[in-house]
PDB file of N, CA and C in Angstrom:
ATOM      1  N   UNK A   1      88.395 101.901  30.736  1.00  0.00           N
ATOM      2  CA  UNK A   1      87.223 101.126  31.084  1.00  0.00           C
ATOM      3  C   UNK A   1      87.191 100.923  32.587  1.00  0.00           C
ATOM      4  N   UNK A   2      85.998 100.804  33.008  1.00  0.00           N
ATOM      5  CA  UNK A   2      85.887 100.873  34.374  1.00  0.00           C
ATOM      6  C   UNK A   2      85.519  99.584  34.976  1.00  0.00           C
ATOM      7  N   UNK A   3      85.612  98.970  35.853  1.00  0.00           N
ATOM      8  CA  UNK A   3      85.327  97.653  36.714  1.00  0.00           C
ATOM      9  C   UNK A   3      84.658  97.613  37.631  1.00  0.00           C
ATOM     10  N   UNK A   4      83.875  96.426  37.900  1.00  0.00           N
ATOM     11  CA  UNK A   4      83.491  96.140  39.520  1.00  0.00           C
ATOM     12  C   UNK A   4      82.811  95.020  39.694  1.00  0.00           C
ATOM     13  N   UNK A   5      83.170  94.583  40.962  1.00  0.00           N
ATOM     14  CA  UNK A   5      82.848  93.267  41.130  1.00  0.00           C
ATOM     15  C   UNK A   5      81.374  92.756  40.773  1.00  0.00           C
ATOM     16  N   UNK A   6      80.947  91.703  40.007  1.00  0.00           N
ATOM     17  CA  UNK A   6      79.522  91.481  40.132  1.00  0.00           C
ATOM     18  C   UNK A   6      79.247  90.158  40.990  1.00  0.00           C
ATOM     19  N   UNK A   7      78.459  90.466  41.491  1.00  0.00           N
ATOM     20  CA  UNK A   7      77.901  89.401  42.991  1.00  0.00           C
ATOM     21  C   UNK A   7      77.367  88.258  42.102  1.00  0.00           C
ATOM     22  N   UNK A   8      77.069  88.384  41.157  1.00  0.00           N
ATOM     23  CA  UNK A   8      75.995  87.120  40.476  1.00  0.00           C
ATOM     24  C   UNK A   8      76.914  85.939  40.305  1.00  0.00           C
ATOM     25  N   UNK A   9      78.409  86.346  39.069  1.00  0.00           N
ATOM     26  CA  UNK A   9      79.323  86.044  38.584  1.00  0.00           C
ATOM     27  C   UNK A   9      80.509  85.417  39.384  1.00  0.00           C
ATOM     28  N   UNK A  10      80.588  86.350  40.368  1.00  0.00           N
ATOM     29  CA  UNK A  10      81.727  86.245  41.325  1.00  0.00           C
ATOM     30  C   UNK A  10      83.002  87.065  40.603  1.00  0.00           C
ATOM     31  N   UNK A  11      83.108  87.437  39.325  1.00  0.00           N
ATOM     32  CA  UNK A  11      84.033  87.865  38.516  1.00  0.00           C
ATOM     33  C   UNK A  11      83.635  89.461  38.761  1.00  0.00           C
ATOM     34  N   UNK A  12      84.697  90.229  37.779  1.00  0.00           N
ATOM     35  CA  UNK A  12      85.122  91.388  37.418  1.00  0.00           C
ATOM     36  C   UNK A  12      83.971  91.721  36.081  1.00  0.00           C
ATOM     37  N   UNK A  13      83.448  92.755  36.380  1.00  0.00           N
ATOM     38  CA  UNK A  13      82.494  92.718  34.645  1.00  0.00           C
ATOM     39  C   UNK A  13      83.039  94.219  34.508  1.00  0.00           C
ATOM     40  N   UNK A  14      83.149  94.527  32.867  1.00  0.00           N
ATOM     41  CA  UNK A  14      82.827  96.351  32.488  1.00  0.00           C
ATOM     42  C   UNK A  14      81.221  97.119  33.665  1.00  0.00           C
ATOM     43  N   UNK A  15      81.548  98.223  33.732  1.00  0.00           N
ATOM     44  CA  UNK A  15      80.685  98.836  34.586  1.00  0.00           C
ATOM     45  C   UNK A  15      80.839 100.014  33.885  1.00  0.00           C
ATOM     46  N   UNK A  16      79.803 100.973  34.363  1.00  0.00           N
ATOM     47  CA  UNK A  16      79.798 102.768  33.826  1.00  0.00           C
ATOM     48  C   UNK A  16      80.833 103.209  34.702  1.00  0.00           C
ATOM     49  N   UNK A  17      81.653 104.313  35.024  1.00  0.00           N
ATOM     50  CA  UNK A  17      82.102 105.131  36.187  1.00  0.00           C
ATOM     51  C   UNK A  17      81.780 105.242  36.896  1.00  0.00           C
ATOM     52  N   UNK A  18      80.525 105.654  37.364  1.00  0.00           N
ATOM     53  CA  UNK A  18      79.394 106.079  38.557  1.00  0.00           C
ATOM     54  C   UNK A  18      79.168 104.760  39.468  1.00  0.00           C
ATOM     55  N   UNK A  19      78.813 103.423  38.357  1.00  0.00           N
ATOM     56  CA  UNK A  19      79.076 102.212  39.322  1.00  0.00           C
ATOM     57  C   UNK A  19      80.232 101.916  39.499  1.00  0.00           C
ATOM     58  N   UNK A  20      81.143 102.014  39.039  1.00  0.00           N
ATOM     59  CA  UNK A  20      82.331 101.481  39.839  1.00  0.00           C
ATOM     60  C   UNK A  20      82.756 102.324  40.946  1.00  0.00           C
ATOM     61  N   UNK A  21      82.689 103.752  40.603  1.00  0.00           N
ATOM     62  CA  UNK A  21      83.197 104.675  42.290  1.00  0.00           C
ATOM     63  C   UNK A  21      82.306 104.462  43.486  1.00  0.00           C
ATOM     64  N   UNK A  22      80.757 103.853  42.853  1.00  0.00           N
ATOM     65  CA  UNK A  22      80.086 103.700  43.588  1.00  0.00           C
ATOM     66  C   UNK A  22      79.457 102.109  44.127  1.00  0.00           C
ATOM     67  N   UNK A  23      80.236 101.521  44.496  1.00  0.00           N
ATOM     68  CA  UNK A  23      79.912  99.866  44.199  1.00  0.00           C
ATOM     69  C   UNK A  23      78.732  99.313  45.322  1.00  0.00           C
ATOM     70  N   UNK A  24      78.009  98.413  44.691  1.00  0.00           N
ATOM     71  CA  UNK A  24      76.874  98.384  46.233  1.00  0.00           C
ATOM     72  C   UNK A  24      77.414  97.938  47.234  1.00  0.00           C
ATOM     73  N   UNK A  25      76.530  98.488  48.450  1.00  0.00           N
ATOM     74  CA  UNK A  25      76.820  98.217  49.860  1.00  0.00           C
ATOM     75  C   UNK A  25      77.502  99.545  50.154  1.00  0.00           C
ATOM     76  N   UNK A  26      78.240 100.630  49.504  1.00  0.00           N
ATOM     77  CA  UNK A  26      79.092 101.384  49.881  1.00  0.00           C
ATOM     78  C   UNK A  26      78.381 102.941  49.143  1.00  0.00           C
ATOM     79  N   UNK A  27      77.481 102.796  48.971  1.00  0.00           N
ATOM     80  CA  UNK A  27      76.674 103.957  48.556  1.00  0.00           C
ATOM     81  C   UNK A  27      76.091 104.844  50.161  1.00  0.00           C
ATOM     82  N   UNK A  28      76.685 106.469  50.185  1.00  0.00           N
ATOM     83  CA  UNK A  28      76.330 106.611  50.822  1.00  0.00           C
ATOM     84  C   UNK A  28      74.760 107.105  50.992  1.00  0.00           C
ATOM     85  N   UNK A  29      74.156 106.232  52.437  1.00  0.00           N
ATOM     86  CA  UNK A  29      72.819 106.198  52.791  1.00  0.00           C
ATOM     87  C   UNK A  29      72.252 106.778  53.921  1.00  0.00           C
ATOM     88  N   UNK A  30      71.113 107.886  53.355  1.00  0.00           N
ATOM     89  CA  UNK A  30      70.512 109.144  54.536  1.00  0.00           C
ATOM     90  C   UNK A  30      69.020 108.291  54.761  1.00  0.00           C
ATOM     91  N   UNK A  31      69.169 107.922  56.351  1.00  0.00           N
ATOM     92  CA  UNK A  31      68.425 107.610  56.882  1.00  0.00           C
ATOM     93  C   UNK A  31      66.691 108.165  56.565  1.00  0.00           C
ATOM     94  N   UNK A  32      65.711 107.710  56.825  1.00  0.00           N
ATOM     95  CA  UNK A  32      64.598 108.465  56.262  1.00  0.00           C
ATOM     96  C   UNK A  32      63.976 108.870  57.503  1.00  0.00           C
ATOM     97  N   UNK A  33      64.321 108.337  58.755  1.00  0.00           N
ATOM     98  CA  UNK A  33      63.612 109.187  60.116  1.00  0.00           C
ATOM     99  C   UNK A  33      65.034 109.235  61.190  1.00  0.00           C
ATOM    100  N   UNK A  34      65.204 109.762  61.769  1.00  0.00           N
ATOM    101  CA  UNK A  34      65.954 110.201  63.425  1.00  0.00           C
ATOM    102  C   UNK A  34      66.127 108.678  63.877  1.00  0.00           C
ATOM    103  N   UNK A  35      67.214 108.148  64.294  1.00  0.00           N
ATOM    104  CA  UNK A  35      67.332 106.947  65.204  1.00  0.00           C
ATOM    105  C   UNK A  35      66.855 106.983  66.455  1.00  0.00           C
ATOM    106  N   UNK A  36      66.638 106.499  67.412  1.00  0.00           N
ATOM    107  CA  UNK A  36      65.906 105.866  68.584  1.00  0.00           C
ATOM    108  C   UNK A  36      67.240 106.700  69.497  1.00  0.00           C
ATOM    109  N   UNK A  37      66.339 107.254  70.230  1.00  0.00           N
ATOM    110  CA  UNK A  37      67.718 107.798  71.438  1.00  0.00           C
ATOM    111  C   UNK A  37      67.777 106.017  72.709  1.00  0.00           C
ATOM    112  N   UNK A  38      69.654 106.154  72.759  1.00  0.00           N
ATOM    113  CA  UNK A  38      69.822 105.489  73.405  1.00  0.00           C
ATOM    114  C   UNK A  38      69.442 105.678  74.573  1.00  0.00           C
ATOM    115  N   UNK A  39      70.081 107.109  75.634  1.00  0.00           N
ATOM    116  CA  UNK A  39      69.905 106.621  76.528  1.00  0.00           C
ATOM    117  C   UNK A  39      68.421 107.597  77.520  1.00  0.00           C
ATOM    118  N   UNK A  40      68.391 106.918  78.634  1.00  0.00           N
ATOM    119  CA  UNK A  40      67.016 107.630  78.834  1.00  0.00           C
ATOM    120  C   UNK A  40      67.100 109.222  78.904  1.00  0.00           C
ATOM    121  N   UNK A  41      67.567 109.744  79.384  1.00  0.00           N
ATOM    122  CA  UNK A  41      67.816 111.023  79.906  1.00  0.00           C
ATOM    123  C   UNK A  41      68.172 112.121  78.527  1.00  0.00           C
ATOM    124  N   UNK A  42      67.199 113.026  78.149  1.00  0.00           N
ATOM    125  CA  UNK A  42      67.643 113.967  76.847  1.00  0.00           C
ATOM    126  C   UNK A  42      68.683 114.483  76.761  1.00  0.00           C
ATOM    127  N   UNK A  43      69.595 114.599  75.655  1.00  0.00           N
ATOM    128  CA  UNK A  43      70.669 115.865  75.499  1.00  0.00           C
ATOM    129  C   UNK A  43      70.279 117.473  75.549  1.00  0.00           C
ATOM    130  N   UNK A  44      70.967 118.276  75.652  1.00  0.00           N
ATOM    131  CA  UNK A  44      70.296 119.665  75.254  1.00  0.00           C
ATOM    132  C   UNK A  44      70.545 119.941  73.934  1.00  0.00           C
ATOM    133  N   UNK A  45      70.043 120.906  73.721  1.00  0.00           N
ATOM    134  CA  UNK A  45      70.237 121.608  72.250  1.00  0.00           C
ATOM    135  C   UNK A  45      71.385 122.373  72.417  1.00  0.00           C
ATOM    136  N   UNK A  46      72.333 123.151  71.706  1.00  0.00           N
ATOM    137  CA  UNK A  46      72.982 123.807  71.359  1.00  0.00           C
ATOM    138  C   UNK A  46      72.760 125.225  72.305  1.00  0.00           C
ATOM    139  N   UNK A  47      71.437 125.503  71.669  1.00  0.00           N
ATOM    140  CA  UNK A  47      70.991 126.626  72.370  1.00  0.00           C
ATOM    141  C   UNK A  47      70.470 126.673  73.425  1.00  0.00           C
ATOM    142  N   UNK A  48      70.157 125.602  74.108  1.00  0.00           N
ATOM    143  CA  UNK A  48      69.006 125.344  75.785  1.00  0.00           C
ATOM    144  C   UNK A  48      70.563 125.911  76.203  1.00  0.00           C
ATOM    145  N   UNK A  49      71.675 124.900  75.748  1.00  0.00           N
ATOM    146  CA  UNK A  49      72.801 124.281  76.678  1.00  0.00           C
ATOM    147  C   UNK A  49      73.916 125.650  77.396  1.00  0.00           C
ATOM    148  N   UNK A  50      73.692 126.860  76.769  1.00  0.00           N
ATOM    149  CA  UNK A  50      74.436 128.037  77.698  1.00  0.00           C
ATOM    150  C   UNK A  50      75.808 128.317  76.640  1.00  0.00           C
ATOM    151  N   UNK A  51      76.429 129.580  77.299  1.00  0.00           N
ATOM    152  CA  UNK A  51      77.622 129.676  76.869  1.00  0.00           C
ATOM    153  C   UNK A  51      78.784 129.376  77.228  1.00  0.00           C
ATOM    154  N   UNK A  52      78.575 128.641  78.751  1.00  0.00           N
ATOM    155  CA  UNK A  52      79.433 128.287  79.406  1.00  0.00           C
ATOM    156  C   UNK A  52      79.426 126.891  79.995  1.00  0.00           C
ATOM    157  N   UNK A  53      80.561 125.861  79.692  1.00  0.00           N
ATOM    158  CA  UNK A  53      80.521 124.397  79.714  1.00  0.00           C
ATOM    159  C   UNK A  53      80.209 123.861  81.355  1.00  0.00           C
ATOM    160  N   UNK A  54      79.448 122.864  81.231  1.00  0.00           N
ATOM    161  CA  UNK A  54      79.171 122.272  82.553  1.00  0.00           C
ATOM    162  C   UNK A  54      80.643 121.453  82.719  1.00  0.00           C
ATOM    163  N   UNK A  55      81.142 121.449  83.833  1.00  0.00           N
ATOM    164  CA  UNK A  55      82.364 120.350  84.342  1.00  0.00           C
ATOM    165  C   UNK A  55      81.609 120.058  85.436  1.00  0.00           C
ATOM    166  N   UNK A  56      82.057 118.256  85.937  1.00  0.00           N
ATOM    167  CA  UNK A  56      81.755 117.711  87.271  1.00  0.00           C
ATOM    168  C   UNK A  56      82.597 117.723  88.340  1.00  0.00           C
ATOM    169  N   UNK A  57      84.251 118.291  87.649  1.00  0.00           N
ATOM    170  CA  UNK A  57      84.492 118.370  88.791  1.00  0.00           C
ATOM    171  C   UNK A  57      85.602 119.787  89.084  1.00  0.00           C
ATOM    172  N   UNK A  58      86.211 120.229  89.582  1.00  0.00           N
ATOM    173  CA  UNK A  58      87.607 120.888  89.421  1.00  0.00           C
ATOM    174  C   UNK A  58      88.546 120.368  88.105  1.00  0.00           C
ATOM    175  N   UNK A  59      88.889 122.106  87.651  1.00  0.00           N
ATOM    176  CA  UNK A  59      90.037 121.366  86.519  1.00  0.00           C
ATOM    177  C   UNK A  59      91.515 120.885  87.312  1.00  0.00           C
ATOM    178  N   UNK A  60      92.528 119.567  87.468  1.00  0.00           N
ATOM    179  CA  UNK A  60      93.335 119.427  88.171  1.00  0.00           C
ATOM    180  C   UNK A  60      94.044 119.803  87.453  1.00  0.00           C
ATOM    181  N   UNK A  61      94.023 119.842  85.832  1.00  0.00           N
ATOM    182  CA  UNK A  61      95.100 119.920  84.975  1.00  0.00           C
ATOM    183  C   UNK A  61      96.987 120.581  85.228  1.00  0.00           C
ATOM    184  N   UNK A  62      96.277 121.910  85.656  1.00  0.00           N
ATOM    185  CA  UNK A  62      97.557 122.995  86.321  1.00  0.00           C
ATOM    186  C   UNK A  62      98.046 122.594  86.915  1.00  0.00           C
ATOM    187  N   UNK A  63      97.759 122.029  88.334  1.00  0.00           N
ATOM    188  CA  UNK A  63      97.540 121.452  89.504  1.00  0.00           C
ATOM    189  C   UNK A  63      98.985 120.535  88.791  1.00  0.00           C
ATOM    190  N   UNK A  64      98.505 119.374  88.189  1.00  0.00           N
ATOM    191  CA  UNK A  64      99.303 118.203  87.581  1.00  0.00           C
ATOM    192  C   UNK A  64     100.881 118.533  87.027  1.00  0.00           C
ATOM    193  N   UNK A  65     100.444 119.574  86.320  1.00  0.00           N
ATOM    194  CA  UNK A  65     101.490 120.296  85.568  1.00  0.00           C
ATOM    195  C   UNK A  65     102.342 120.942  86.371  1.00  0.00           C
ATOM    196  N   UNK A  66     102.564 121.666  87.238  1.00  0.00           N
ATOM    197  CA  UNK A  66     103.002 122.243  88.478  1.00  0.00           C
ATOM    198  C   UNK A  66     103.694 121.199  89.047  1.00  0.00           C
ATOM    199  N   UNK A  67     103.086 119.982  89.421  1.00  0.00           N
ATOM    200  CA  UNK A  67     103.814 118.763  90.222  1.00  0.00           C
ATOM    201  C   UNK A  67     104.535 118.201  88.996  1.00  0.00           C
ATOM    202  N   UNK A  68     104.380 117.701  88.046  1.00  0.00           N
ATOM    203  CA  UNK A  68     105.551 116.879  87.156  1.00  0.00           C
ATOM    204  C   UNK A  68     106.458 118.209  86.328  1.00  0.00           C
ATOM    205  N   UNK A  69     106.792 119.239  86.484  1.00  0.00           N
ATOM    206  CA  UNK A  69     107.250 120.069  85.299  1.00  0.00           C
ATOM    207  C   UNK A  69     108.139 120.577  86.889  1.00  0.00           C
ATOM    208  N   UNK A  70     108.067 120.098  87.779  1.00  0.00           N
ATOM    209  CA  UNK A  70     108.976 121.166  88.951  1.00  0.00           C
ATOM    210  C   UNK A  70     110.483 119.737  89.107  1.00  0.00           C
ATOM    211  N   UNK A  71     111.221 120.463  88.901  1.00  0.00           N
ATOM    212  CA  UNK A  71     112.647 119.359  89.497  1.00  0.00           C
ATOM    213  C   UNK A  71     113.192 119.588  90.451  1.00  0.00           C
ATOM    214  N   UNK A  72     112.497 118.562  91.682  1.00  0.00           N
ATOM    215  CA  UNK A  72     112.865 118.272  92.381  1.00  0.00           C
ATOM    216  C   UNK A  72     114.491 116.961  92.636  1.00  0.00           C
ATOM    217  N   UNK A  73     114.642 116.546  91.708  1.00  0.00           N
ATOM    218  CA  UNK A  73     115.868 115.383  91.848  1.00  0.00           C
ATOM    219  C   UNK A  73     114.977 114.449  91.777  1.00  0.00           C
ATOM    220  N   UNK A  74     113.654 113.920  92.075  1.00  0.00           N
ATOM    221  CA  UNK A  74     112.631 113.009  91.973  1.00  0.00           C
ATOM    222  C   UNK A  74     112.376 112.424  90.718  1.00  0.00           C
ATOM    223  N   UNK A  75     112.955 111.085  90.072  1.00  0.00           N
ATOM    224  CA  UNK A  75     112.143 110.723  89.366  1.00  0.00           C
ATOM    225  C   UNK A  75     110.511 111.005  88.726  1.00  0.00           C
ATOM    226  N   UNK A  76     110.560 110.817  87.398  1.00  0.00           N
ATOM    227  CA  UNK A  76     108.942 111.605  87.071  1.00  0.00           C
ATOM    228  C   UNK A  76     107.763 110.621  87.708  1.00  0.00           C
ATOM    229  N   UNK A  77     108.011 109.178  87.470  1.00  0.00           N
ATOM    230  CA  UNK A  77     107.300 107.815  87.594  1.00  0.00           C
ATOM    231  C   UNK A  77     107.005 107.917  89.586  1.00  0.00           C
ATOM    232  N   UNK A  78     107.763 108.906  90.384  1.00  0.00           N
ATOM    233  CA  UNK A  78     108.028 108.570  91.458  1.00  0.00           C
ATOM    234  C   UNK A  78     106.821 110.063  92.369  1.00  0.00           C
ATOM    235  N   UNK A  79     106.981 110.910  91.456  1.00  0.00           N
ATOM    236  CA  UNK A  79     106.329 112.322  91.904  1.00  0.00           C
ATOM    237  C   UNK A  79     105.512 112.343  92.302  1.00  0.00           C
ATOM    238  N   UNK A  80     104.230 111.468  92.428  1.00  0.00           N
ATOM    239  CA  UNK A  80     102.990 111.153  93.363  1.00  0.00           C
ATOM    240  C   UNK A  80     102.944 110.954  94.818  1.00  0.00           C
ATOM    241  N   UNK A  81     103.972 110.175  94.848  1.00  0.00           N
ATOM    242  CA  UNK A  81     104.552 109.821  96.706  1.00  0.00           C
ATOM    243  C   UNK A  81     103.982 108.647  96.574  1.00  0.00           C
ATOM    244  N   UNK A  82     103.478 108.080  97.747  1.00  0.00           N
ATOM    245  CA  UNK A  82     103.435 106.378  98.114  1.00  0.00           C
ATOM    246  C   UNK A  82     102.726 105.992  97.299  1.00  0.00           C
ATOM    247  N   UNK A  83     101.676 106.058  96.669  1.00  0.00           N
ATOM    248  CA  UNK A  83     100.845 105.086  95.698  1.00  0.00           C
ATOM    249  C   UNK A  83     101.852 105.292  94.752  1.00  0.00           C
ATOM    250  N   UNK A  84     103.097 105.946  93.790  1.00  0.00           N
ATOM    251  CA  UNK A  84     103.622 105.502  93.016  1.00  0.00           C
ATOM    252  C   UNK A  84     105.010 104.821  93.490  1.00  0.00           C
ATOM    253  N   UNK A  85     105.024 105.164  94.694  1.00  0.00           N
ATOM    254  CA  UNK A  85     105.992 104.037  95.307  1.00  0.00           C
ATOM    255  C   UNK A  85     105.627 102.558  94.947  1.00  0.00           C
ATOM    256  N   UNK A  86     104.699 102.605  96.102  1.00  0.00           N
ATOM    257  CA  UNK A  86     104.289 101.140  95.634  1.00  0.00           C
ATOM    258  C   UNK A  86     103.856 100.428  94.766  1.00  0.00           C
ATOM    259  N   UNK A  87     103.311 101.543  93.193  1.00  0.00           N
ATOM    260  CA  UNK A  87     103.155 100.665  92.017  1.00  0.00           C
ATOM    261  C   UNK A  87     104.350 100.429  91.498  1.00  0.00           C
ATOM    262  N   UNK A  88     105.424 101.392  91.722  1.00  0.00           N
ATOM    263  CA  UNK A  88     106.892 100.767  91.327  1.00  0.00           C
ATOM    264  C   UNK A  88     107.643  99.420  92.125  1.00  0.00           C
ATOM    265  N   UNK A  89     107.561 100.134  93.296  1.00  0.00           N
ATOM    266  CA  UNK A  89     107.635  98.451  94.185  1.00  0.00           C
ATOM    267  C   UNK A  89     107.540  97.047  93.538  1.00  0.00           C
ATOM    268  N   UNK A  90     106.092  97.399  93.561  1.00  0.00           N
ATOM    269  CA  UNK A  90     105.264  96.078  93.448  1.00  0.00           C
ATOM    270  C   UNK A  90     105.856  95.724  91.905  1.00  0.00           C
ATOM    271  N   UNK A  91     105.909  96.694  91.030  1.00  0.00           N
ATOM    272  CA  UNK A  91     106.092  96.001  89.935  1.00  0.00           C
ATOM    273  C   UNK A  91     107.483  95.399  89.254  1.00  0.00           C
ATOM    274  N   UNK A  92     108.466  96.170  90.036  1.00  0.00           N
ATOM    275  CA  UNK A  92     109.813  95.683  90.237  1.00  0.00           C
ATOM    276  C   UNK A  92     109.788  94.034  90.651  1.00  0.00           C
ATOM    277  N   UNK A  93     109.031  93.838  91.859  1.00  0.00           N
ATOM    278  CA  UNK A  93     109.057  93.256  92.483  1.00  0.00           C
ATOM    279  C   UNK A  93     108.377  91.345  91.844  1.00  0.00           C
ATOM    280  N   UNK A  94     107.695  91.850  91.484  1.00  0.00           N
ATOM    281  CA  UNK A  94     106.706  91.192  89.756  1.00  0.00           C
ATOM    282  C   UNK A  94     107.562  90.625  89.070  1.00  0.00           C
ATOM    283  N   UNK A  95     108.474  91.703  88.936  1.00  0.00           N
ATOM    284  CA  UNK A  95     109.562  91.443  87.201  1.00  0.00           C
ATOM    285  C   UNK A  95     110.376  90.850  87.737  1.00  0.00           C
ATOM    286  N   UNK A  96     111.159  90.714  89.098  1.00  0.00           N
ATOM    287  CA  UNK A  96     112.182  90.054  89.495  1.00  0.00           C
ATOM    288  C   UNK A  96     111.646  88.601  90.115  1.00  0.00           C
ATOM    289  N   UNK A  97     110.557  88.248  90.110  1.00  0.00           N
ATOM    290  CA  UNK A  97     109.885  87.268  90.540  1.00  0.00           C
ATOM    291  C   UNK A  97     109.516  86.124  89.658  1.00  0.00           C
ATOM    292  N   UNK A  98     109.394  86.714  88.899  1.00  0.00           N
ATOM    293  CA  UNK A  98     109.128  86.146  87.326  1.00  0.00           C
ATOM    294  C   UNK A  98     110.156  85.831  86.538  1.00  0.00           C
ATOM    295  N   UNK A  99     111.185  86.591  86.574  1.00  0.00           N
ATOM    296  CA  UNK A  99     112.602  86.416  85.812  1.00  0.00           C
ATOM    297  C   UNK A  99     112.694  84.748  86.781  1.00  0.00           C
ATOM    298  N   UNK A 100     113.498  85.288  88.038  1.00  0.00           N
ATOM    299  CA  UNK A 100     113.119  84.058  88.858  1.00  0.00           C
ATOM    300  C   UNK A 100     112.540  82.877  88.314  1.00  0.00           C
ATOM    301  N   UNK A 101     111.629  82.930  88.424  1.00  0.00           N
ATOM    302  CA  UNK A 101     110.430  81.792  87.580  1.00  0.00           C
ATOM    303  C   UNK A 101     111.186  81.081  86.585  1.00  0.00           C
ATOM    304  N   UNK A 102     111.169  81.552  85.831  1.00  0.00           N
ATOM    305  CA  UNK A 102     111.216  81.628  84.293  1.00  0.00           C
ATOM    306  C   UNK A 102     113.020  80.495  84.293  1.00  0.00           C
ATOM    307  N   UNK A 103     113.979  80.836  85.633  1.00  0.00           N
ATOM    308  CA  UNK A 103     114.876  80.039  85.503  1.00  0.00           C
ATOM    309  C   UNK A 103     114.689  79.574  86.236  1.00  0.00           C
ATOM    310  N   UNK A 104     114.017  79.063  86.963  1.00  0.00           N
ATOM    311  CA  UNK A 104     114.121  77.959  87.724  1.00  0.00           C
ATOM    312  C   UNK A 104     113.228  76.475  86.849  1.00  0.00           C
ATOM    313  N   UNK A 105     112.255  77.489  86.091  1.00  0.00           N
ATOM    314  CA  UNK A 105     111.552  76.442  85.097  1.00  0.00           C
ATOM    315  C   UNK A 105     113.116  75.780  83.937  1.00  0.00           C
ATOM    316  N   UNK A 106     113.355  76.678  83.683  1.00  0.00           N
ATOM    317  CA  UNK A 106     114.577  76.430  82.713  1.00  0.00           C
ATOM    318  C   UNK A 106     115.453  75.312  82.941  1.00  0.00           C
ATOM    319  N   UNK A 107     115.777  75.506  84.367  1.00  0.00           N
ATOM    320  CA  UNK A 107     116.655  74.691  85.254  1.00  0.00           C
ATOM    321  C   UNK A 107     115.643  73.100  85.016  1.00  0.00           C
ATOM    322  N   UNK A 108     114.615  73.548  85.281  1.00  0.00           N
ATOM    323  CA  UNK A 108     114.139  71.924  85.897  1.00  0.00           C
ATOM    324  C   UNK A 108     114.049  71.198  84.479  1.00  0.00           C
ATOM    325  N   UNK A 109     113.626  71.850  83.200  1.00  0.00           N
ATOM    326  CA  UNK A 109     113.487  71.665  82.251  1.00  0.00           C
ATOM    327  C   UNK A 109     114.666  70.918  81.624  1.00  0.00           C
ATOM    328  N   UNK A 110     115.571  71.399  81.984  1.00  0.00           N
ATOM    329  CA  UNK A 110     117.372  71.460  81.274  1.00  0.00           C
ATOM    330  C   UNK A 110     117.384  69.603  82.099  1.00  0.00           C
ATOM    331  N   UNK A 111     116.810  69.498  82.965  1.00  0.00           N
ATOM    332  CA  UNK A 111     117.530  68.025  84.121  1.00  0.00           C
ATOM    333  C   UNK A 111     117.223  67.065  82.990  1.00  0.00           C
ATOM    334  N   UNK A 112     117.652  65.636  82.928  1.00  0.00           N
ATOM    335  CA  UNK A 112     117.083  64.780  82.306  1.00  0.00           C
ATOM    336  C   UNK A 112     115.814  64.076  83.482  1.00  0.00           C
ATOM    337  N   UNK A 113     115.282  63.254  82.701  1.00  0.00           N
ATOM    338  CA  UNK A 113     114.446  62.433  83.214  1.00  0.00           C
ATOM    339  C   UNK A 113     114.733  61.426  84.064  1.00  0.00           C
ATOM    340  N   UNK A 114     114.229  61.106  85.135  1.00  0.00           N
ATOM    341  CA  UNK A 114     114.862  59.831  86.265  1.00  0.00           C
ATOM    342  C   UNK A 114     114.223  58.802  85.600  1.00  0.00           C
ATOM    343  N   UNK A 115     114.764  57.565  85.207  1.00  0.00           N
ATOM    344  CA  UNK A 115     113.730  56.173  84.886  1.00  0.00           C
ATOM    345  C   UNK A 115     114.441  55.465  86.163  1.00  0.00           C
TER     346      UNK A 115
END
């Protein structure tokens, strides 16, 4: 026997098969016109659009791959040069600042109270 929730009841009632695999709200539903294009500017078709993909810019991909796949003795996190210097820096610098923090709160926390 087959089940499904009835909305009226709030309970479990007998159902056919077809309603229970198919329970409302979850029936799938084919629109009867095209939705509203979001944005202003048209897409192409398939066929306007060519055989060959538009990119905006250079592929760097290789480029990338070439610089992290070569061993130099360089850390991987480090292989950029100064901008990943200094996001390591800085973030070292963060974590040891904060540890910091974190006991000196401890400390003040740990004191008793002066009356």
């Amino acid at each position: 026997m087959y089940y499904k929730f009835s909305g009226i009841t709030q309970k479990l009632t007998g159902s056919a098969p077809t309603a229970a695999y198919n329970p409302q709200g979850l029936r799938p539903v084919v629109p009867a016109e095209s939705p509203t294009m979001i944005f202003a500017s048209p897409t192409k078709v398939v066929s306007e659009a060519g055989s060959t993909p538009e990119y905006l810019g250079a592929n760097r991909v290789p480029d990338l791959q070439k610089l992290f796949q070569s061993s130099e003795g360089v850390p991987i996190h480090l292989k950029r040069g100064v901008p990943d210097r200094l996001l390591y820096r800085t973030t070292m610098a963060l974590t040891v600042g904060g540890a910091l923090y974190c006991m000196v709160a401890l400390y003040i926390a740990a004191q008793p109270a002066n009356k």
